[in-house]
Protein backbone atom coordinates (compact mmCIF):
# COMPACT_ATOMS: atom_id res chain seq x y z
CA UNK A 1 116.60 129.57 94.30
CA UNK A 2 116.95 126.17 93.20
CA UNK A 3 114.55 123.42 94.52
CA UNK A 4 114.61 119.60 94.51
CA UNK A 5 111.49 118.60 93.68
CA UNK A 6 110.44 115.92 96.35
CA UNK A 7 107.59 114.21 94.39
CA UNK A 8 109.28 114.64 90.86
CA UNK A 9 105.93 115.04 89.98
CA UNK A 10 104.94 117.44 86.62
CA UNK A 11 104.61 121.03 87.62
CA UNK A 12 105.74 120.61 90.97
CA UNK A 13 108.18 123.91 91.19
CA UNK A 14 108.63 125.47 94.65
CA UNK A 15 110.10 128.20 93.17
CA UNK A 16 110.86 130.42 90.05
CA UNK A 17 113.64 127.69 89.04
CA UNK A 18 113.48 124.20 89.93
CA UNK A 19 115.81 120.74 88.90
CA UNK A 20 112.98 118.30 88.62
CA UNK A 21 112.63 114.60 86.67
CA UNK A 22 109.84 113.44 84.36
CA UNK A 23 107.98 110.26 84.33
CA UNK A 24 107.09 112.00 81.34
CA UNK A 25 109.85 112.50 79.58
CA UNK A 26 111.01 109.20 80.76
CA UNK A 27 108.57 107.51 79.12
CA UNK A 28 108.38 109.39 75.67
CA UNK A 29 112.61 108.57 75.43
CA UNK A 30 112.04 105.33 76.11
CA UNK A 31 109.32 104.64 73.17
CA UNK A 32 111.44 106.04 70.78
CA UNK A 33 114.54 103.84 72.02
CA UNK A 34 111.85 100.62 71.58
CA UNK A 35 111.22 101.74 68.12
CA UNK A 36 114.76 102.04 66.94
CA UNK A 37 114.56 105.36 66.64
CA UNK A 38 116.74 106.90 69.82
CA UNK A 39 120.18 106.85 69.32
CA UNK A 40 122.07 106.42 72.34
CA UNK A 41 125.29 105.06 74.31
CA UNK A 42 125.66 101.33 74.73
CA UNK A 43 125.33 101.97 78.93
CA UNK A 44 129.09 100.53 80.80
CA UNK A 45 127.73 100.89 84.09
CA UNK A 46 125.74 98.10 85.56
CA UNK A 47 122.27 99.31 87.20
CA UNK A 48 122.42 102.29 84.72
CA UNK A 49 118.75 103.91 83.71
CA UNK A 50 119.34 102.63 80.18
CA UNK A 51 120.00 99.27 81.33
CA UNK A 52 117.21 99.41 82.91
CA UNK A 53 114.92 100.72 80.11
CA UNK A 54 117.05 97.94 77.65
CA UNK A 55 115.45 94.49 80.20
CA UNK A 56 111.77 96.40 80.38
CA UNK A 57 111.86 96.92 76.16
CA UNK A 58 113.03 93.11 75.88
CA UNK A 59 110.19 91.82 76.53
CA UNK A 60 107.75 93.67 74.25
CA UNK A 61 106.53 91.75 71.35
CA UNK A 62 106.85 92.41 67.78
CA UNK A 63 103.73 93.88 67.54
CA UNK A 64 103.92 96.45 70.19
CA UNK A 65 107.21 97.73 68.66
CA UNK A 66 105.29 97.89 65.37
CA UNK A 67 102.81 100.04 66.78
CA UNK A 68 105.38 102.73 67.71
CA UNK A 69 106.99 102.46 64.83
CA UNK A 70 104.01 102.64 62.65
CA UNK A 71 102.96 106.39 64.52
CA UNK A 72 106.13 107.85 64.22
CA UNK A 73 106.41 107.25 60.14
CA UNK A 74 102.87 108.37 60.23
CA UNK A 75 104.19 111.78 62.56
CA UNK A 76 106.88 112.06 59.98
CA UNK A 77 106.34 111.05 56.53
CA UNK A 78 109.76 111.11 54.32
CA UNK A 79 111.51 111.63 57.13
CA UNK A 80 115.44 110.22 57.57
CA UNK A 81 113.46 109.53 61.28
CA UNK A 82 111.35 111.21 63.94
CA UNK A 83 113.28 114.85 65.81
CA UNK A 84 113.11 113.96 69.12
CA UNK A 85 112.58 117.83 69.99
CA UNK A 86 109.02 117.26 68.58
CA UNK A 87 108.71 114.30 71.45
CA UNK A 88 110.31 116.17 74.05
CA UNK A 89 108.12 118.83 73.16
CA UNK A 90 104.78 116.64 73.63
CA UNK A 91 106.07 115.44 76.73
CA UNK A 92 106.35 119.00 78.61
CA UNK A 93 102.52 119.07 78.02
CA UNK A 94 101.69 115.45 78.89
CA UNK A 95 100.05 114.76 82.35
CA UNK A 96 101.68 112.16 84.45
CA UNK A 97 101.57 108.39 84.03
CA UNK A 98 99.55 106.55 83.71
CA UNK A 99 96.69 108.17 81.82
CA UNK A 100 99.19 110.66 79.56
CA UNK A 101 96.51 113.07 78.41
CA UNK A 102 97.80 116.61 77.38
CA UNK A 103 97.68 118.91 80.04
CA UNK A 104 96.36 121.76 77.42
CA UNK A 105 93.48 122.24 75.22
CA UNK A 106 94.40 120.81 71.59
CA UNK A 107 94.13 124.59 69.98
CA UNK A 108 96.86 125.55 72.60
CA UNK A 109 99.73 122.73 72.15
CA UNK A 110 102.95 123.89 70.97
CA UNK A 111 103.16 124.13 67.40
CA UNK A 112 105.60 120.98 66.86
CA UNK A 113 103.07 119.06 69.04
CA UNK A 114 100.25 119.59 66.58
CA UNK A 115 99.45 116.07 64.73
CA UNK A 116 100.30 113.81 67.63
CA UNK A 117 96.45 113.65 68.87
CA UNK A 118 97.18 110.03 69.02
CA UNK A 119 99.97 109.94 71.08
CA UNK A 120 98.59 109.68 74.45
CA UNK A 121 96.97 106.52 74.07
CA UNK A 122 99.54 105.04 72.58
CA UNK A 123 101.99 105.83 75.34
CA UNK A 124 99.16 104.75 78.08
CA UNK A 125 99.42 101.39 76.40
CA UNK A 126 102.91 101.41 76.02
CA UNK A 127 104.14 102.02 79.43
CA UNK A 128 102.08 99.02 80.94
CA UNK A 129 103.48 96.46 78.63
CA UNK A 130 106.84 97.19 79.05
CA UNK A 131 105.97 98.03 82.84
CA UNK A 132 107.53 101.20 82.81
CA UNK A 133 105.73 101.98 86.56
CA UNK A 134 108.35 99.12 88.10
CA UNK A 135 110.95 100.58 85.94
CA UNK A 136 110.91 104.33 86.68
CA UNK A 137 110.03 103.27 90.18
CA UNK A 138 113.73 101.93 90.02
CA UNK A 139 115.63 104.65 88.45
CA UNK A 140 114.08 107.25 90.21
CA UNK A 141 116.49 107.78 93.22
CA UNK A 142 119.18 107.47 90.28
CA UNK A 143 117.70 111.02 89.06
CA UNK A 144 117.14 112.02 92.56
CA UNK A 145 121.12 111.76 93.14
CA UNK A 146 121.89 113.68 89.94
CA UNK A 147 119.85 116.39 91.33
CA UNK A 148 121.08 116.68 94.16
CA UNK A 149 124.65 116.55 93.08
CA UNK A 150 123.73 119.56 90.43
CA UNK A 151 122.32 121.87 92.41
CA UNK A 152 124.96 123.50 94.45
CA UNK A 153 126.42 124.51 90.85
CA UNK A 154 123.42 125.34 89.57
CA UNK A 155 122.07 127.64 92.28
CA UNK A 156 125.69 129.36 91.80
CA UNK A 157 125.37 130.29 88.60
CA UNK A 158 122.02 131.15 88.74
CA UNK A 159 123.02 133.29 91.73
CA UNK A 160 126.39 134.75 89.68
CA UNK A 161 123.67 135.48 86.48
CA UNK A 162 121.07 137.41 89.19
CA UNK A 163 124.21 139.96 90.26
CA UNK A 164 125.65 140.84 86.90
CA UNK A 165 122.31 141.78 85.81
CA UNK A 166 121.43 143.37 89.66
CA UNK A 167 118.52 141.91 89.47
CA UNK A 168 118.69 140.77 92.65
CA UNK A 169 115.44 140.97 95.40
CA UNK A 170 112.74 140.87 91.90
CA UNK A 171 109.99 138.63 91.92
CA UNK A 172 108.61 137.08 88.77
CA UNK A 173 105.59 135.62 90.28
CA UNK A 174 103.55 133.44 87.47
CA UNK A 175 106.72 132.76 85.97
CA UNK A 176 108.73 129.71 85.86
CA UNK A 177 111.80 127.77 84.80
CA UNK A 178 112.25 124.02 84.95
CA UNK A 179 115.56 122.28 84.21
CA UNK A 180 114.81 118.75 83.45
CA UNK A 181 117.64 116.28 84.16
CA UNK A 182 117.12 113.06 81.51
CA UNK A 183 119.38 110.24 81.52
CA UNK A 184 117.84 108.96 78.38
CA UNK A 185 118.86 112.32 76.63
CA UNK A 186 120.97 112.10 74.06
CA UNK A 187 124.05 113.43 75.83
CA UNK A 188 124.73 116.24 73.31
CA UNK A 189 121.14 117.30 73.20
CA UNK A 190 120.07 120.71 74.80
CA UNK A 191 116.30 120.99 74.17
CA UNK A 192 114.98 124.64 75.33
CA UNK A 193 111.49 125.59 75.36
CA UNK A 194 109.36 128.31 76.56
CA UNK A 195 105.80 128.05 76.55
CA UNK A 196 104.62 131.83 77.80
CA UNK A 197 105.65 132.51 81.09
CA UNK A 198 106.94 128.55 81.90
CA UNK A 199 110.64 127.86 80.30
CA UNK A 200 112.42 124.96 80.07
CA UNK A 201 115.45 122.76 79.57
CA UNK A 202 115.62 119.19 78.73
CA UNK A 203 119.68 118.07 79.48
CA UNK A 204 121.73 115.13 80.09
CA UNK A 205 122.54 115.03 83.98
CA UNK A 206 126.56 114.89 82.05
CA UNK A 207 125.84 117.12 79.49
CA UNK A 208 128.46 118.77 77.28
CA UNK A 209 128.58 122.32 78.85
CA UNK A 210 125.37 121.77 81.37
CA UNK A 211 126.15 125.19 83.24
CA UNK A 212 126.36 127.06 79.88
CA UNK A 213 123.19 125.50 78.60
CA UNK A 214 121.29 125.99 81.92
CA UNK A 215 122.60 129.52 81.68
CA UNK A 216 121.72 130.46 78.30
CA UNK A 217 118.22 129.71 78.78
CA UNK A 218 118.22 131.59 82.35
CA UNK A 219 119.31 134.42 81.04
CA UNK A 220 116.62 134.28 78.49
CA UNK A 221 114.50 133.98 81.05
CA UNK A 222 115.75 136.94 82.48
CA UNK A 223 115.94 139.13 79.55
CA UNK A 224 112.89 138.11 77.30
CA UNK A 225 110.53 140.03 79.46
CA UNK A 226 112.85 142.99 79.49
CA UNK A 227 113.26 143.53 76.25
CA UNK A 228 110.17 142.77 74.85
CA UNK A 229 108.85 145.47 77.04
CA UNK A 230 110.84 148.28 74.95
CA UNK A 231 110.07 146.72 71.68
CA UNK A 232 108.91 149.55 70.38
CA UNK A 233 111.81 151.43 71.22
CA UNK A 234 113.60 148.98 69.48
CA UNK A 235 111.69 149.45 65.97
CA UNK A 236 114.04 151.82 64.06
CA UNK A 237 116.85 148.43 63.98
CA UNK A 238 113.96 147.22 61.69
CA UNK A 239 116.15 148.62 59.09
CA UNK A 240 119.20 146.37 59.93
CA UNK A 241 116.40 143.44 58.92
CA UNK A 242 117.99 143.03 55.47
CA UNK A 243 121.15 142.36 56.26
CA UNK A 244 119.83 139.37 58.70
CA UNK A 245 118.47 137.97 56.38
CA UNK A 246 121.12 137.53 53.97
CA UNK A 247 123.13 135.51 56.93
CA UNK A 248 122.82 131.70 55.99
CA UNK A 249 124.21 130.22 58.97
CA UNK A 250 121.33 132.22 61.42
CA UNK A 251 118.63 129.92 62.82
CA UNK A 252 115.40 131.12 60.28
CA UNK A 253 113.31 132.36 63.45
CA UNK A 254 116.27 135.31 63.98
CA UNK A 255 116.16 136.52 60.68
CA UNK A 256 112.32 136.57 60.49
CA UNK A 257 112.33 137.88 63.88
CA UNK A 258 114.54 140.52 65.22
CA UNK A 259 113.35 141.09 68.22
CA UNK A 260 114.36 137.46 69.44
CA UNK A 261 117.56 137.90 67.45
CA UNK A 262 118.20 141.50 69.53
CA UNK A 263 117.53 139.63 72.50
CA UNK A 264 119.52 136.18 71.72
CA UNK A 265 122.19 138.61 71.03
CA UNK A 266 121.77 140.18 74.47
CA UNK A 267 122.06 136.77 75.97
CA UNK A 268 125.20 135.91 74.26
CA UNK A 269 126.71 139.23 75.16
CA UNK A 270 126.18 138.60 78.81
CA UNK A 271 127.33 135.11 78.19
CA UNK A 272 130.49 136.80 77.04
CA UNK A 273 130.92 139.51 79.53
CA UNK A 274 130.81 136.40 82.19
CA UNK A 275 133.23 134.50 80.99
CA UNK A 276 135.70 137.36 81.43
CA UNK A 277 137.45 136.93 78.03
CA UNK A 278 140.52 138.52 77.28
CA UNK A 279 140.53 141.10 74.14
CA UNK A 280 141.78 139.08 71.72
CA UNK A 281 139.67 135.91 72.61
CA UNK A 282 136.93 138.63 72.42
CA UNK A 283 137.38 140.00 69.40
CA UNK A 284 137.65 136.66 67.85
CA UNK A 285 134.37 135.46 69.49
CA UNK A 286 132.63 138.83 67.70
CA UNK A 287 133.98 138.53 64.80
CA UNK A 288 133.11 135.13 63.91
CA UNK A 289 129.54 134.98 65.67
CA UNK A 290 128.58 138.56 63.61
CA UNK A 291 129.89 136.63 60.56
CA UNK A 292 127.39 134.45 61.44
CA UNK A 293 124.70 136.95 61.49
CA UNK A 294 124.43 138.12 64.82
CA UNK A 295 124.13 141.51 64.27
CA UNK A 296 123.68 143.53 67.54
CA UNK A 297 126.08 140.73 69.70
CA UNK A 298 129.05 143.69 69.20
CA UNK A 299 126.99 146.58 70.32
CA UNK A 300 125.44 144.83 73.36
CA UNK A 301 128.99 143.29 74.61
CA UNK A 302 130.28 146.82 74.57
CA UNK A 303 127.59 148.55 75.81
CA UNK A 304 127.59 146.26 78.76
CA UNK A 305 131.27 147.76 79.65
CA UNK A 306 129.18 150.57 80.66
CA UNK A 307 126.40 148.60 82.46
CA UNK A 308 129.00 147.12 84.88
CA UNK A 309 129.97 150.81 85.65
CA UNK A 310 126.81 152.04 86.92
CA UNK A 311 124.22 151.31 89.50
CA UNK A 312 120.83 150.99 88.29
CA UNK A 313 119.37 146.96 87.37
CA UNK A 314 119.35 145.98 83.72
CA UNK A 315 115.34 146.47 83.71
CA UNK A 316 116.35 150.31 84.45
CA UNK A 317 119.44 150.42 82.03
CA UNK A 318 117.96 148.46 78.78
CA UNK A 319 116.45 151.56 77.44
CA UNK A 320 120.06 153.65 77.28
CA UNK A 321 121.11 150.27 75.71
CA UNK A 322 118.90 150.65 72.71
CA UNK A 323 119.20 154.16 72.45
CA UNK A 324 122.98 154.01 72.54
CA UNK A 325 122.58 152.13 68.90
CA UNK A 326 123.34 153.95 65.99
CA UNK A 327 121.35 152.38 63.25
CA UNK A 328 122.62 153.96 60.05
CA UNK A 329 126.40 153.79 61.26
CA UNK A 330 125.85 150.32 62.18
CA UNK A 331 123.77 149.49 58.96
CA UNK A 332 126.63 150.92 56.39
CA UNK A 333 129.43 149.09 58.50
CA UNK A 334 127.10 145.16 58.53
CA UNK A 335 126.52 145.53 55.03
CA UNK A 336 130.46 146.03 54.23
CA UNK A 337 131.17 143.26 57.00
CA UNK A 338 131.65 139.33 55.80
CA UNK A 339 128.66 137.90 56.10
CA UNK A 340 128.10 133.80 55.54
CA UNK A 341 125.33 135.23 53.19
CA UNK A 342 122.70 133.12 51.01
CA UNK A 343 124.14 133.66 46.53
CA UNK A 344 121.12 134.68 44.72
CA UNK A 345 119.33 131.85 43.67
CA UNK A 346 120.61 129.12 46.14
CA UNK A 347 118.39 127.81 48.84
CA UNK A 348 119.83 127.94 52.82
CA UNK A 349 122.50 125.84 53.74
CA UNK A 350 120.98 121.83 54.44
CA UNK A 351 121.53 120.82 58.03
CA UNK A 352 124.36 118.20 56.99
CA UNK A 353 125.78 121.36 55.10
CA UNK A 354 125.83 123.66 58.35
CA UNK A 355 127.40 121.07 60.07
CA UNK A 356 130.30 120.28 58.11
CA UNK A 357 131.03 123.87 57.58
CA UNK A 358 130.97 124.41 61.60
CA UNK A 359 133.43 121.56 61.77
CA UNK A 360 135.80 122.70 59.42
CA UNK A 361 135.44 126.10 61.42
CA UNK A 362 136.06 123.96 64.78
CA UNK A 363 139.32 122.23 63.13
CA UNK A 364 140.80 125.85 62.39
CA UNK A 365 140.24 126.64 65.81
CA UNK A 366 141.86 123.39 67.14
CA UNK A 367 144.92 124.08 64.75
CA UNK A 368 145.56 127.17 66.19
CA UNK A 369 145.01 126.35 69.82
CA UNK A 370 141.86 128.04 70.87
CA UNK A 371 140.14 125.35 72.72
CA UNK A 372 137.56 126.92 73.62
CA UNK A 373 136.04 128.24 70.76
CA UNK A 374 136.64 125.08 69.04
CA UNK A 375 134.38 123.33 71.74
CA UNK A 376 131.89 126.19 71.69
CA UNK A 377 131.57 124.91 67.60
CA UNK A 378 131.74 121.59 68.28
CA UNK A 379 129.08 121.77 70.66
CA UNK A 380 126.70 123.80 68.49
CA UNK A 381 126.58 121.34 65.62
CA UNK A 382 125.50 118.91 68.81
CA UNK A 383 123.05 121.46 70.31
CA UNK A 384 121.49 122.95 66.86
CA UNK A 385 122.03 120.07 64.04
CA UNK A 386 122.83 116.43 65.33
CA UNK A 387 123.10 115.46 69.09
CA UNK A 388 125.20 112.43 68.19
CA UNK A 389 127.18 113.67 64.99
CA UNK A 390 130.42 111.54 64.82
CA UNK A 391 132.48 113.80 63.66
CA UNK A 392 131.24 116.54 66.37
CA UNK A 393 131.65 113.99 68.98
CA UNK A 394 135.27 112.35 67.92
């Protein structure tokens, strides 16, 4: 299920999930590190890819650094600095060294992407004067060994996530996952993308939680098609729309969206079910995570209780799933529920804001003992707000 791929060459997937490396990616991380602008560990261990990158960016002149510089304040004017989720994003659709050129028409790029026309040339001019071919050339077989020490767990999981759902012996021909292993990542970064049919992951080889992050976005993979195929079933929890939007603390695409947020809830319910919590632990987990505005995460986790019992594959049992809802019952009990909602009057929570109210949540949860959700936090504010937050990271 999972393949090395031999070339680590872009789009080279021998099947529907593949651990691969990017010259790419490689590249784009290491421009913003030349510029100043990618925070990262000060490498401890000699002949690491970061050392590596470090020698090849010393010798670049002050101009050439300029240069960089200059396009990313012109990418992101008033900016505290340039999201490297917009960069990682350009580099999924970037054809290999040394010519860079995006791989899709312009009126197709991702919508993050749009605005970087220049970028291309740039990076073609770029990775010859720091000689990024001799460099990548070197760290290559350091990627290759991270690979290859990943995917035993990886095709585990993967395998363990197939079963629950008995989805077993499905093809999803056309459709593709790649799970990108970046040394240059910032090692609290978990960058997931899906482009159509072709999903990704951008992770640190020692990520904080790699299995959960390559499993969150599997199980997307899995589920997205599935439930967008009963969408219409799914249109009387239209009426449970109001009362995601009042939730400050939901990503803005769930409450404009509640498809994705019925199907992000999904995910995390299956997350849950996996992880074979005990009640209270449970409870907790729902509690604070509906607080947060995930709305259907209750129903789902229950309703799965009743999955596990019977035979047929989750694409057979999704529509008893939805029916099983009861929208006005569920409707009077959310609006009487806590909600982190939005006053009247007073804008969404800034991202500094979100974090240091997930801390505080994280510290609770350290006081009292439960590790794991305090990581869980902890690793959100990483994930969603700052990869290298101090506080998140301390």
């Amino acid at each position: 299920m999972v393949a090395i791929a031999p070339g680590l060459a872009w789009g080279q997937a021998a099947s529907e999930v593949t651990l691969d490396a990017s010259p790419q990616l490689f590249t784009v991380l290491a421009a913003l590190r030349a510029a100043g602008e990618a925070r990262a560990p000060r490498p401890t261990e000699p002949g690491s890819v970061w050392q590596k990158v470090d020698a090849a960016l010393a010798v670049l002149g002050p101009d050439d650094v300029a240069r960089l510089q200059a396009f990313f304040e012109r990418s992101h004017p008033g900016a505290s600095g340039p999201d490297v989720n917009h960069y990682i994003s350009a580099a999924l659709v970037l054809g290999p060294p040394p010519e860079f050129g995006f791989v899709v028409p312009p009126d197709q790029l991702p919508q993050d992407v749009y605005g970087l026309e220049g970028f291309p040339s740039l990076l073609r001019d770029f990775y010859a004067r720091a000689g990024l071919d001799r460099v990548w050339g070197e760290a290559r077989p350091l990627y290759e060994q991270a690979i290859a020490e990943r995917q035993a767990e990886v095709a585990r999981m993967l395998l363990e996530s197939r079963t629950y759902l008995r989805l077993m012996g499905e093809s999803t021909p056309g459709r593709s996952y790649v799970i990108y292993l970046e040394w240059l990542a910032p090692p609290g970064l978990t960058s997931a993308r899906s482009y159509g049919d072709s999903y990704f992951l951008v992770i640190h080889p020692r990520g904080a939680d790699f299995l959960g992050a390559v499993r969150h976005q599997y199980l997307h993979f899995l589920l997205d098609p599935i439930a967008a195929k009963y969408a219409e079933e799914m249109s009387p929890w239209m009426e449970l729309k109001p009362v995601a939007e009042q939730a400050a603390r939901l990503p803005t695409p769930f409450r404009r969206d509640l498809l994705l947020l019925a199907t992000e809830c999904l995910v995390q319910a299956a997350e849950l079910r996996l992880r074979g919590l005990n009640p209270a632990d449970a409870a907790t987990e729902l509690d604070a995570r509906e607080r947060e505005g995930y709305l259907f995460l209750r129903h789902f986790y229950h309703a799965l209780t009743l999955f596990e019992q019977a035979r047929p594959s989750m694409r057979l049992f999704f529509p008893e799933l939805v029916r099983d809802l009861d929208v006005g019952r569920e409707k009077a009990r959310l609006q009487r529920a806590v909600l982190e909602a939005v006053p009247p009057g007073e804008s969404l929570a800034s991202a500094e804001e979100t974090a240091r109210r997930t801390l505080a949540v994280a510290e609770s949860y350290l006081t009292a003992g439960n590790y794991a959700a305090a990581r869980e936090r902890l690793e959100r504010i990483l994930r969603d707000v700052d990869p290298n937050h101090p506080g998140a990271f301390y």
